[in-house]
PDB file of N, CA and C in Angstrom:
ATOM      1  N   UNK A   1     -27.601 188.720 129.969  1.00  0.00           N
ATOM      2  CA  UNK A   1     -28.816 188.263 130.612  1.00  0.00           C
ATOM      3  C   UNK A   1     -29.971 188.402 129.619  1.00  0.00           C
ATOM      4  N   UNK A   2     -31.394 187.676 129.680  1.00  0.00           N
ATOM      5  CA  UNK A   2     -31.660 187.657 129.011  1.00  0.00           C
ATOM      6  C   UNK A   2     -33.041 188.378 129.210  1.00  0.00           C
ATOM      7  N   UNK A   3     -33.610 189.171 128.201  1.00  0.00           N
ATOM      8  CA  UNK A   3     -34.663 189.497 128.737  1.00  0.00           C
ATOM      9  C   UNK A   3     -35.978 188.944 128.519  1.00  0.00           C
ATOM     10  N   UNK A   4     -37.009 189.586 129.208  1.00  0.00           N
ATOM     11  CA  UNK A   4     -38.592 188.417 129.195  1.00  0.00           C
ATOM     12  C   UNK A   4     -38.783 188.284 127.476  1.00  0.00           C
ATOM     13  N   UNK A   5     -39.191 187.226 127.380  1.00  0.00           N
ATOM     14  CA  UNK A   5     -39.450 186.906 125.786  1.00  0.00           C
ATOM     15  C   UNK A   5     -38.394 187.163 124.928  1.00  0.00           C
ATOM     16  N   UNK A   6     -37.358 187.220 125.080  1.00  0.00           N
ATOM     17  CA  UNK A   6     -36.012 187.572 124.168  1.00  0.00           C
ATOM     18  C   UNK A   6     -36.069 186.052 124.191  1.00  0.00           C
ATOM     19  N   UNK A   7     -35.682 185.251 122.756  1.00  0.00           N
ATOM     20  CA  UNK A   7     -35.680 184.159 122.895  1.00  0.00           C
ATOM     21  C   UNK A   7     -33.971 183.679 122.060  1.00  0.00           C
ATOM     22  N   UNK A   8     -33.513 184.890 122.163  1.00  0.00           N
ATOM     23  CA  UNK A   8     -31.915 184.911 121.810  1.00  0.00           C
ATOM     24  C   UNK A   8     -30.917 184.438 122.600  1.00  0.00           C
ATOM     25  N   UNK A   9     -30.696 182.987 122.710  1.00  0.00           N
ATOM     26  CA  UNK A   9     -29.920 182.055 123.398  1.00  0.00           C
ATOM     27  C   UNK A   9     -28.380 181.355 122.458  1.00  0.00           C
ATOM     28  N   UNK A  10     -27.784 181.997 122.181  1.00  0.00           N
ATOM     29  CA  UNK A  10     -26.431 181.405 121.617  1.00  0.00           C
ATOM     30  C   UNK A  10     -25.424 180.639 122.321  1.00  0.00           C
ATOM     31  N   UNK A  11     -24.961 180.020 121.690  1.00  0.00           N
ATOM     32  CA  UNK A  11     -24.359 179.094 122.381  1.00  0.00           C
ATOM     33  C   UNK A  11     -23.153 179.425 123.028  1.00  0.00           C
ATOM     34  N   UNK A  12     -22.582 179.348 123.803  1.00  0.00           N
ATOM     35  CA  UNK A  12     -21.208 179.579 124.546  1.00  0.00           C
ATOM     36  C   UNK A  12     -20.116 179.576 123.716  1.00  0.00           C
ATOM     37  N   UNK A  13     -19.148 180.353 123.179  1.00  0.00           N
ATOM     38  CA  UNK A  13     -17.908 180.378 122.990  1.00  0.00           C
ATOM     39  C   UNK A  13     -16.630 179.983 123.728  1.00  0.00           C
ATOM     40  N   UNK A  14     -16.146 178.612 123.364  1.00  0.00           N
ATOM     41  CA  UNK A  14     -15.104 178.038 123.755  1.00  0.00           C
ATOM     42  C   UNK A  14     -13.688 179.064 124.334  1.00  0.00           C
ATOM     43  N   UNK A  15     -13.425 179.226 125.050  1.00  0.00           N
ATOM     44  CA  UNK A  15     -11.974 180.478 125.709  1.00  0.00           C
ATOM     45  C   UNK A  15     -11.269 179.729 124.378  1.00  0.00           C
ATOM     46  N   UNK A  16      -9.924 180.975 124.041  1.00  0.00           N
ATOM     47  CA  UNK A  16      -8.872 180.352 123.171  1.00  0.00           C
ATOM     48  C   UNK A  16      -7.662 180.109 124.068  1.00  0.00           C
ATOM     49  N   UNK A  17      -7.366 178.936 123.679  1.00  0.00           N
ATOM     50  CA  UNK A  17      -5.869 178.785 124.296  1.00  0.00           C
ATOM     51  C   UNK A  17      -4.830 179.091 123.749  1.00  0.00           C
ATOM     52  N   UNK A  18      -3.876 179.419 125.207  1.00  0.00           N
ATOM     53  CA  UNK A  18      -2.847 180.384 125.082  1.00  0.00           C
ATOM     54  C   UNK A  18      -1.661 179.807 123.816  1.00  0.00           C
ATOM     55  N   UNK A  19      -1.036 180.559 123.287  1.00  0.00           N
ATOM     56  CA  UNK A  19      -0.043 179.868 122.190  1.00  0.00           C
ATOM     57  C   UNK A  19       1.186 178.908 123.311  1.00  0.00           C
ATOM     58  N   UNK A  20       1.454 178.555 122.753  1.00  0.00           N
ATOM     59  CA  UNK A  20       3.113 177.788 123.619  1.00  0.00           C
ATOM     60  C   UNK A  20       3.781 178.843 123.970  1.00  0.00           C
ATOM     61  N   UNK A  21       4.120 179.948 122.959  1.00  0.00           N
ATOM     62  CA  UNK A  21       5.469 181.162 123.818  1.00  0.00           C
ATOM     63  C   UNK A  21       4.381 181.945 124.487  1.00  0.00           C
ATOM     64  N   UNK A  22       3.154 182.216 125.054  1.00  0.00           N
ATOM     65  CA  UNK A  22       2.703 183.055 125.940  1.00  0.00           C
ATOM     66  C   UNK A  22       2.912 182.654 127.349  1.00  0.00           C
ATOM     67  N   UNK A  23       3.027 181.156 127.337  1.00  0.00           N
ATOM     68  CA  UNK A  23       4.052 180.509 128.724  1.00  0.00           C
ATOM     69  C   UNK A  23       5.360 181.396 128.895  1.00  0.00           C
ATOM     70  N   UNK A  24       5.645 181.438 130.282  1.00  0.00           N
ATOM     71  CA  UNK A  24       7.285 182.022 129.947  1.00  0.00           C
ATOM     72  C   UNK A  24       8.242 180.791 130.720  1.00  0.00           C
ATOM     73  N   UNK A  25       7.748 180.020 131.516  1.00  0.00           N
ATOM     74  CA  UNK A  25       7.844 178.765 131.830  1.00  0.00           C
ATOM     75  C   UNK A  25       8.899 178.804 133.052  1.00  0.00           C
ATOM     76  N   UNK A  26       8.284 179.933 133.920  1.00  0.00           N
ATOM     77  CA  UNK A  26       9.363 180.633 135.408  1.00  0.00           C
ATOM     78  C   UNK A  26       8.609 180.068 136.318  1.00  0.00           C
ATOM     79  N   UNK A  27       6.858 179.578 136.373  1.00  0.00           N
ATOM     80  CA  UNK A  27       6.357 179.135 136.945  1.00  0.00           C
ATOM     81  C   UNK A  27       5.437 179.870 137.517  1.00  0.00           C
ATOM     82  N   UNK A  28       5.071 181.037 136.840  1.00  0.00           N
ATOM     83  CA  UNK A  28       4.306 182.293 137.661  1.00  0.00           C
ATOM     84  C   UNK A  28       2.893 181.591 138.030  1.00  0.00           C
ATOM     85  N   UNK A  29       2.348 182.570 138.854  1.00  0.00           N
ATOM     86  CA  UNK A  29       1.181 182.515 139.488  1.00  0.00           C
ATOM     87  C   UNK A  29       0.182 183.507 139.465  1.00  0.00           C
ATOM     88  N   UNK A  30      -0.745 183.046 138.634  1.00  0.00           N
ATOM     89  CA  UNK A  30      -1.343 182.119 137.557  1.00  0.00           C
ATOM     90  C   UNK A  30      -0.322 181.915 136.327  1.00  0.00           C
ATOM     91  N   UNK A  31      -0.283 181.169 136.239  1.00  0.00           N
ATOM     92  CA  UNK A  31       0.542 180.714 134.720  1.00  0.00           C
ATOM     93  C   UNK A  31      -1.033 180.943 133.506  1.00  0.00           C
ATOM     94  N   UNK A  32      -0.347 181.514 132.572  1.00  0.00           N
ATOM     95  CA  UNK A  32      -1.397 181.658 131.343  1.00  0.00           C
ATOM     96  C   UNK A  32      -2.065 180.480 131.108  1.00  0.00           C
ATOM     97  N   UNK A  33      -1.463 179.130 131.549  1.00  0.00           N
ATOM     98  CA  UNK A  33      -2.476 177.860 131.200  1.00  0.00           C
ATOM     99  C   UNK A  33      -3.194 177.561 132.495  1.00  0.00           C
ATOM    100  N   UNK A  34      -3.167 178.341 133.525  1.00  0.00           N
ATOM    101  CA  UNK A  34      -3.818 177.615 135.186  1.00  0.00           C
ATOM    102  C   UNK A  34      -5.012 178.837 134.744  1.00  0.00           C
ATOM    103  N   UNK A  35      -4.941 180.641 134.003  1.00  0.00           N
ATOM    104  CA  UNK A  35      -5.809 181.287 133.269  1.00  0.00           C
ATOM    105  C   UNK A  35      -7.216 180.239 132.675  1.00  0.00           C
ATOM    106  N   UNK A  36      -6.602 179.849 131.522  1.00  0.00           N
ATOM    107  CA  UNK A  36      -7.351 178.897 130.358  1.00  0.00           C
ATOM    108  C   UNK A  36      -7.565 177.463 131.078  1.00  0.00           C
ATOM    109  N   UNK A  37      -7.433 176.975 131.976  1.00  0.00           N
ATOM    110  CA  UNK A  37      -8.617 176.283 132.652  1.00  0.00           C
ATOM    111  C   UNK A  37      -9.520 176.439 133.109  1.00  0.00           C
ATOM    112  N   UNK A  38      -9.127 177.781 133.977  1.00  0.00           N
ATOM    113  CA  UNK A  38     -10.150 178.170 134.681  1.00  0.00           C
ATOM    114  C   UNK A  38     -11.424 178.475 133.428  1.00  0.00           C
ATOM    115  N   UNK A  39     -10.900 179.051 132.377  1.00  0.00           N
ATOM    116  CA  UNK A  39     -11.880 179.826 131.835  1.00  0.00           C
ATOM    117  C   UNK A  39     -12.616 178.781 131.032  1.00  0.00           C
ATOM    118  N   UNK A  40     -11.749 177.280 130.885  1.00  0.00           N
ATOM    119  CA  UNK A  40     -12.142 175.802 129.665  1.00  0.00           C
ATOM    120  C   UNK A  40     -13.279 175.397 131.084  1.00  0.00           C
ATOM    121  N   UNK A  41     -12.996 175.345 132.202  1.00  0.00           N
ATOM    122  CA  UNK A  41     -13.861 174.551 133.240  1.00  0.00           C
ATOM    123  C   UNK A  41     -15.155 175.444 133.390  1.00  0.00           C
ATOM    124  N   UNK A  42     -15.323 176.881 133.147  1.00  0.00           N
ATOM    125  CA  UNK A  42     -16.535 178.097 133.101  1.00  0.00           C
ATOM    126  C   UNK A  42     -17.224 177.296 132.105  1.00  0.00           C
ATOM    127  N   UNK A  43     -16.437 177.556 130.685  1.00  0.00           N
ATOM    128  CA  UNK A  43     -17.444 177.297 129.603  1.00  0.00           C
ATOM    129  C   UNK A  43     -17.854 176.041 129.639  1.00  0.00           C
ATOM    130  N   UNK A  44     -17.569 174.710 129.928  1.00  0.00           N
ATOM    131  CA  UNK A  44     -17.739 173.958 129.911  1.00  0.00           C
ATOM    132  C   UNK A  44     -19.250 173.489 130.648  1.00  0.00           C
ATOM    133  N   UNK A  45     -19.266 174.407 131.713  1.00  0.00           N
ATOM    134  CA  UNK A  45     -20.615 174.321 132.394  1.00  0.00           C
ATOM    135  C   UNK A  45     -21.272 175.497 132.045  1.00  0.00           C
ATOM    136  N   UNK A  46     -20.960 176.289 131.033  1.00  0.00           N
ATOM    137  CA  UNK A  46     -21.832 177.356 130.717  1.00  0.00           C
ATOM    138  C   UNK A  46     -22.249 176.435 129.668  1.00  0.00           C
ATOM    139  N   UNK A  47     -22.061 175.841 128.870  1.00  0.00           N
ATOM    140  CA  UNK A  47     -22.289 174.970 127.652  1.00  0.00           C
ATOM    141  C   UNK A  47     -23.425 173.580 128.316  1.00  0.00           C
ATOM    142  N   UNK A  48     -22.871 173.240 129.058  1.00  0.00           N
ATOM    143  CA  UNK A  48     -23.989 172.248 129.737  1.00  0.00           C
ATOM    144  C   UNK A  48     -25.113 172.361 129.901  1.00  0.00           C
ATOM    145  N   UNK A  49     -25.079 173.702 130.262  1.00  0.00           N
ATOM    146  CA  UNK A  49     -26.637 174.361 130.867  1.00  0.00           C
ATOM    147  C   UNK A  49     -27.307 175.127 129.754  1.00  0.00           C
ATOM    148  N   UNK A  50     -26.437 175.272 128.378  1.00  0.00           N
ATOM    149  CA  UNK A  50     -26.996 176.120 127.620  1.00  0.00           C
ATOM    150  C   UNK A  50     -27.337 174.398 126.770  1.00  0.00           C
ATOM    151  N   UNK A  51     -26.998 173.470 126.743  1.00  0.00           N
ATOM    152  CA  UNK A  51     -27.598 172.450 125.891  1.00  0.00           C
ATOM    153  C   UNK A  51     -29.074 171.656 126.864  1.00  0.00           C
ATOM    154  N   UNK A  52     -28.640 172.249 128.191  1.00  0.00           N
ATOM    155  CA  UNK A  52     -30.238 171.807 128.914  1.00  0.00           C
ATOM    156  C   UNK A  52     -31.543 172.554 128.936  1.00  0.00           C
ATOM    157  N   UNK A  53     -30.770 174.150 128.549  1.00  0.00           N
ATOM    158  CA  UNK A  53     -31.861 174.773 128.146  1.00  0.00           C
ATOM    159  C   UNK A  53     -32.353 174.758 126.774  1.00  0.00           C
ATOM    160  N   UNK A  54     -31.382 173.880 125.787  1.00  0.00           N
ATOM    161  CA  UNK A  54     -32.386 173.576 124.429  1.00  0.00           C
ATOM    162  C   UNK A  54     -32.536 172.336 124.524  1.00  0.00           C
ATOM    163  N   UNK A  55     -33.061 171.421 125.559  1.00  0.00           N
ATOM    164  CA  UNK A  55     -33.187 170.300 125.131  1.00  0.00           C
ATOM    165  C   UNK A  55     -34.851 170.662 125.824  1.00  0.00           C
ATOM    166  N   UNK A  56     -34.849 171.821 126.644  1.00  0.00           N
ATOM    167  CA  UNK A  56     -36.431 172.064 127.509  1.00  0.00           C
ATOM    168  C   UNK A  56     -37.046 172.729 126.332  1.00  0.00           C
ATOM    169  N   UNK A  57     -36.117 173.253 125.173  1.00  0.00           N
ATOM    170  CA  UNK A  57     -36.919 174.149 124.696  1.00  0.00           C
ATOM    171  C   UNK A  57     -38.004 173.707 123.669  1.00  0.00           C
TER     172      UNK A  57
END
C-alpha cells in the first residue's frame, strides 16, 4: 500500500508459470495450471490499473 506522497509505484510482476512436470496430470483440484490463472487473471488487472494510474500521472 502506498503511503501519502510515496510516489513509489512499480509495475506488477507477471506470476511464473508452472514447468510441464509440476502438472502430475491425475486431475487434482486445483491443478497447478487452474493456480497460475488465477494468479495470470490478478495480475492482469493489477497491471491495468497500474497503467491507468500512469497514464493520470
Amino acid at each position: 500500500m502506498l503511503e501519502s506522497g510515496d510516489d513509489f509505484d512499480p509495475q506488477p510482476e507477471a506470476p511464473q508459470a508452472p514447468s510441464d512436470d509440476m502438472c502430475c496430470g491425475s486431475g487434482c483440484e486445483p491443478c497447478v495450471w487452474d493456480s497460475y490463472q488465477i494468479e495470470l487473471a490478478d495480475y492482469r488487472m493489477r497491471l491495468a490499473a497500474w497503467h491507468a494510474r500512469q497514464e493520470g500521472a
